[in-house]
C-alpha atoms as a PDB file:
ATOM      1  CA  UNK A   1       0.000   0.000   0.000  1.00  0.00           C
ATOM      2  CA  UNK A   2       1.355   3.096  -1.429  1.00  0.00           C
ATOM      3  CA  UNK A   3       0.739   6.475   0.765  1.00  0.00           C
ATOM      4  CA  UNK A   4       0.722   9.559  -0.297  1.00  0.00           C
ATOM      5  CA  UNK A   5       1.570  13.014   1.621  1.00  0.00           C
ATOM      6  CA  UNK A   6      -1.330  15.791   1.155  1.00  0.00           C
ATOM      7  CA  UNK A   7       0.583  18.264   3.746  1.00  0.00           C
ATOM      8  CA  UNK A   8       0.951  18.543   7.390  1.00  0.00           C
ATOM      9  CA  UNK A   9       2.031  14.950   7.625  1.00  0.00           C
ATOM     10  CA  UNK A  10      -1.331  13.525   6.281  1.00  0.00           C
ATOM     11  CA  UNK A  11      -1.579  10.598   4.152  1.00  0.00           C
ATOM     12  CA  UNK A  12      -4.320   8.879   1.188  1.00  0.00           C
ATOM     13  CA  UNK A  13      -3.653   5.940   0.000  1.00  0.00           C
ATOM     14  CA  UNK A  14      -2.618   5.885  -3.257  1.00  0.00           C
ATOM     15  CA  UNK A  15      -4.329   2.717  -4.356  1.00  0.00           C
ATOM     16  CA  UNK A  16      -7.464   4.334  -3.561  1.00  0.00           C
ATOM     17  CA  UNK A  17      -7.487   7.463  -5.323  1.00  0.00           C
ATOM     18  CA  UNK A  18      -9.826   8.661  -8.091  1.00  0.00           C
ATOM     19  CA  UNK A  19      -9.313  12.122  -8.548  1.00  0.00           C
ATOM     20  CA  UNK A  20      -7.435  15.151  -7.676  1.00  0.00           C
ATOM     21  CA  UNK A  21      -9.407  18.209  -8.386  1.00  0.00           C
ATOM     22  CA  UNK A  22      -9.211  22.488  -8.172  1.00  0.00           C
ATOM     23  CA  UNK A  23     -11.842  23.227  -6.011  1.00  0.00           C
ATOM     24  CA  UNK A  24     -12.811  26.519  -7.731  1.00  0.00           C
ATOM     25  CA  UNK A  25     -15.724  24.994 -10.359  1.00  0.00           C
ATOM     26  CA  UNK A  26     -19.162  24.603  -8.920  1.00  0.00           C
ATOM     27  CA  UNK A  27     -19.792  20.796  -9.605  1.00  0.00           C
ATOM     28  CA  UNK A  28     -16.647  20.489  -7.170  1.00  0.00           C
ATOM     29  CA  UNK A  29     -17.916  22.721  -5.070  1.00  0.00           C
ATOM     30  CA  UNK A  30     -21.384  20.674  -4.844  1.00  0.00           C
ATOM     31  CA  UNK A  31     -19.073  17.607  -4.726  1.00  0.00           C
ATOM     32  CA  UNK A  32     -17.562  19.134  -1.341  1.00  0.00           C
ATOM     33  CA  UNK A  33     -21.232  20.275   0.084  1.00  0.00           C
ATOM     34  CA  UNK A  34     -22.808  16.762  -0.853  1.00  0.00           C
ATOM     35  CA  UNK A  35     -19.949  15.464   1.373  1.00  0.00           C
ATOM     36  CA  UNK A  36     -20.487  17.266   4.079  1.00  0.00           C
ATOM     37  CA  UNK A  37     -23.759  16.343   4.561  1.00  0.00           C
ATOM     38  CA  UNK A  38     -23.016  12.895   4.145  1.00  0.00           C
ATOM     39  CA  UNK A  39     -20.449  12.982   6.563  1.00  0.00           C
ATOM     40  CA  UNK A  40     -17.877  12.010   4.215  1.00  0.00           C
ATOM     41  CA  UNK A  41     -15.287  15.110   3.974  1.00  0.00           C
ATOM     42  CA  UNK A  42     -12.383  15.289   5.372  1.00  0.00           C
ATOM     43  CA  UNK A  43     -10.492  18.522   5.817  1.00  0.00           C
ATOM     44  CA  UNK A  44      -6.542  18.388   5.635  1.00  0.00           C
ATOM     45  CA  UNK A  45      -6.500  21.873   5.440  1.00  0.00           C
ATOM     46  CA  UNK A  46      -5.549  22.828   8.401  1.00  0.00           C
ATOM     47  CA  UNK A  47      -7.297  25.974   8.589  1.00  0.00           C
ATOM     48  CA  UNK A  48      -5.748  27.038   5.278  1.00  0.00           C
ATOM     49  CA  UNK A  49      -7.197  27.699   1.695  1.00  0.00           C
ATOM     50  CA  UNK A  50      -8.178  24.537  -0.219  1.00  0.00           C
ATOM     51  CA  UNK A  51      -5.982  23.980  -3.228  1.00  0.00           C
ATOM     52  CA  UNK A  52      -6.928  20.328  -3.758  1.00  0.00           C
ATOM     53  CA  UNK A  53      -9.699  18.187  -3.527  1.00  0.00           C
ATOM     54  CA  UNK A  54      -9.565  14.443  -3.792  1.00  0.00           C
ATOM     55  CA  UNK A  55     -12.101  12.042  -4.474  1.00  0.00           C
ATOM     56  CA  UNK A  56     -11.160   8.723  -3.126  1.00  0.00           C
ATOM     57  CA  UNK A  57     -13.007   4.969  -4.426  1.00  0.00           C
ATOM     58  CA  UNK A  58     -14.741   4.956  -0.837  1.00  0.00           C
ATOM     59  CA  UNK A  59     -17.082   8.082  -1.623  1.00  0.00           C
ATOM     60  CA  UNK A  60     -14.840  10.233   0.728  1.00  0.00           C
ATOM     61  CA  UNK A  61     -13.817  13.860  -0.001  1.00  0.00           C
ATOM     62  CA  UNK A  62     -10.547  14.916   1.497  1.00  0.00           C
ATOM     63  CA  UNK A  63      -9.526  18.941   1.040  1.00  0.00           C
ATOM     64  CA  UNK A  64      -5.608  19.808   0.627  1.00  0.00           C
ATOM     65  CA  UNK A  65      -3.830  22.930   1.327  1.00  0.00           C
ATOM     66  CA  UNK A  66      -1.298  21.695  -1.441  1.00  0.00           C
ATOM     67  CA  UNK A  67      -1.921  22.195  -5.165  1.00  0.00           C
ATOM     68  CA  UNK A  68      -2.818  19.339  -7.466  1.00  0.00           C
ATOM     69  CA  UNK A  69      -0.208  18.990  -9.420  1.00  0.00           C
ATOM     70  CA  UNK A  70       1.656  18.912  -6.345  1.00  0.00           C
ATOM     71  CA  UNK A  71      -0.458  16.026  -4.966  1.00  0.00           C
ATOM     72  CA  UNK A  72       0.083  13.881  -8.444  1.00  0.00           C
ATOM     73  CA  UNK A  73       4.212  14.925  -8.335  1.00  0.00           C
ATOM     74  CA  UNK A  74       4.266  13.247  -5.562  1.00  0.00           C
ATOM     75  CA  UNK A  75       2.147  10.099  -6.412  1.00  0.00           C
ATOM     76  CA  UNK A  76       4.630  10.098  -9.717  1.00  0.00           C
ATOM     77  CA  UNK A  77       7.679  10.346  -7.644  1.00  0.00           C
ATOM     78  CA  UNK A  78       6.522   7.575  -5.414  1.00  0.00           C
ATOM     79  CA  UNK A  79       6.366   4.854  -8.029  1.00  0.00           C
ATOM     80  CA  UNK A  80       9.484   5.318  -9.915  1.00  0.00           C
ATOM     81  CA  UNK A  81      11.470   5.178  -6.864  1.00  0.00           C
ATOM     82  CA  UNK A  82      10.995   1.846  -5.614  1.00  0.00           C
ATOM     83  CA  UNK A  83      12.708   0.619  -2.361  1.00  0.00           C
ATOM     84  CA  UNK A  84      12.988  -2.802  -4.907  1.00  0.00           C
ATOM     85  CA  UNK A  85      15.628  -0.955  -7.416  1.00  0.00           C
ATOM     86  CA  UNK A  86      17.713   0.497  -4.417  1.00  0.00           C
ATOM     87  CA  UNK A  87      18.385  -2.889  -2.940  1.00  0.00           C
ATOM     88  CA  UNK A  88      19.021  -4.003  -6.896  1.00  0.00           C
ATOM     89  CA  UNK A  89      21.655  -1.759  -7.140  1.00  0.00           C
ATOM     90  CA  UNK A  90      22.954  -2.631  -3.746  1.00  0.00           C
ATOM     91  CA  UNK A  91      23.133  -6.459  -4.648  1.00  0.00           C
ATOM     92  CA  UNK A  92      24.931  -5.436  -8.295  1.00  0.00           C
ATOM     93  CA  UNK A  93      28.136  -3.718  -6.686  1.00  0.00           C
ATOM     94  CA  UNK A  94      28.469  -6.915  -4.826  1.00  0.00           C
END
């Protein structure tokens, strides 16, 4: 299971994602309210502006203070550094 950081040390998994979104459009914005009365949103924000909203396979909403691409960067970065390949170069130099 692949986790992902969304700021302030919280974590999605990876596995589970859907969607990472700009929260500015109004079907987002109804996506976020719908959530919130289902009792499905989660706020990472900290208190801060919402940059990113992601839509996970579970019907849960989390909010990010961190910008989308920032959010997928990091997903990216995650799989093509594998702790497999580092331990594959360590048993080559052998």
């Amino acid at each position: 299971m692949k986790l992902i950081n969304i700021g302030f040390g919280n974590m999605v998994s990876a596995g589970r994602l859907i969607a990472i979104v700009s929260p500015e459009s109004a079907p987002i914005k109804r996506i976020i309210q719908e959530a919130r009365e289902k009792g499905v949103l989660i706020d990472a924000t900290y208190g801060r502006r919402t940059r990113a909203v992601i839509v996970m396979d579970s019907d849960h909403v989390v909010l990010s203070a961190i910008h989308p691409e920032t959010v997928a960067n990091r997903i990216y970065d995650r799989d093509s550094t594998s702790d497999d390949s580092v331990e594959e170069d360590e048993e080559e130099d052998d």
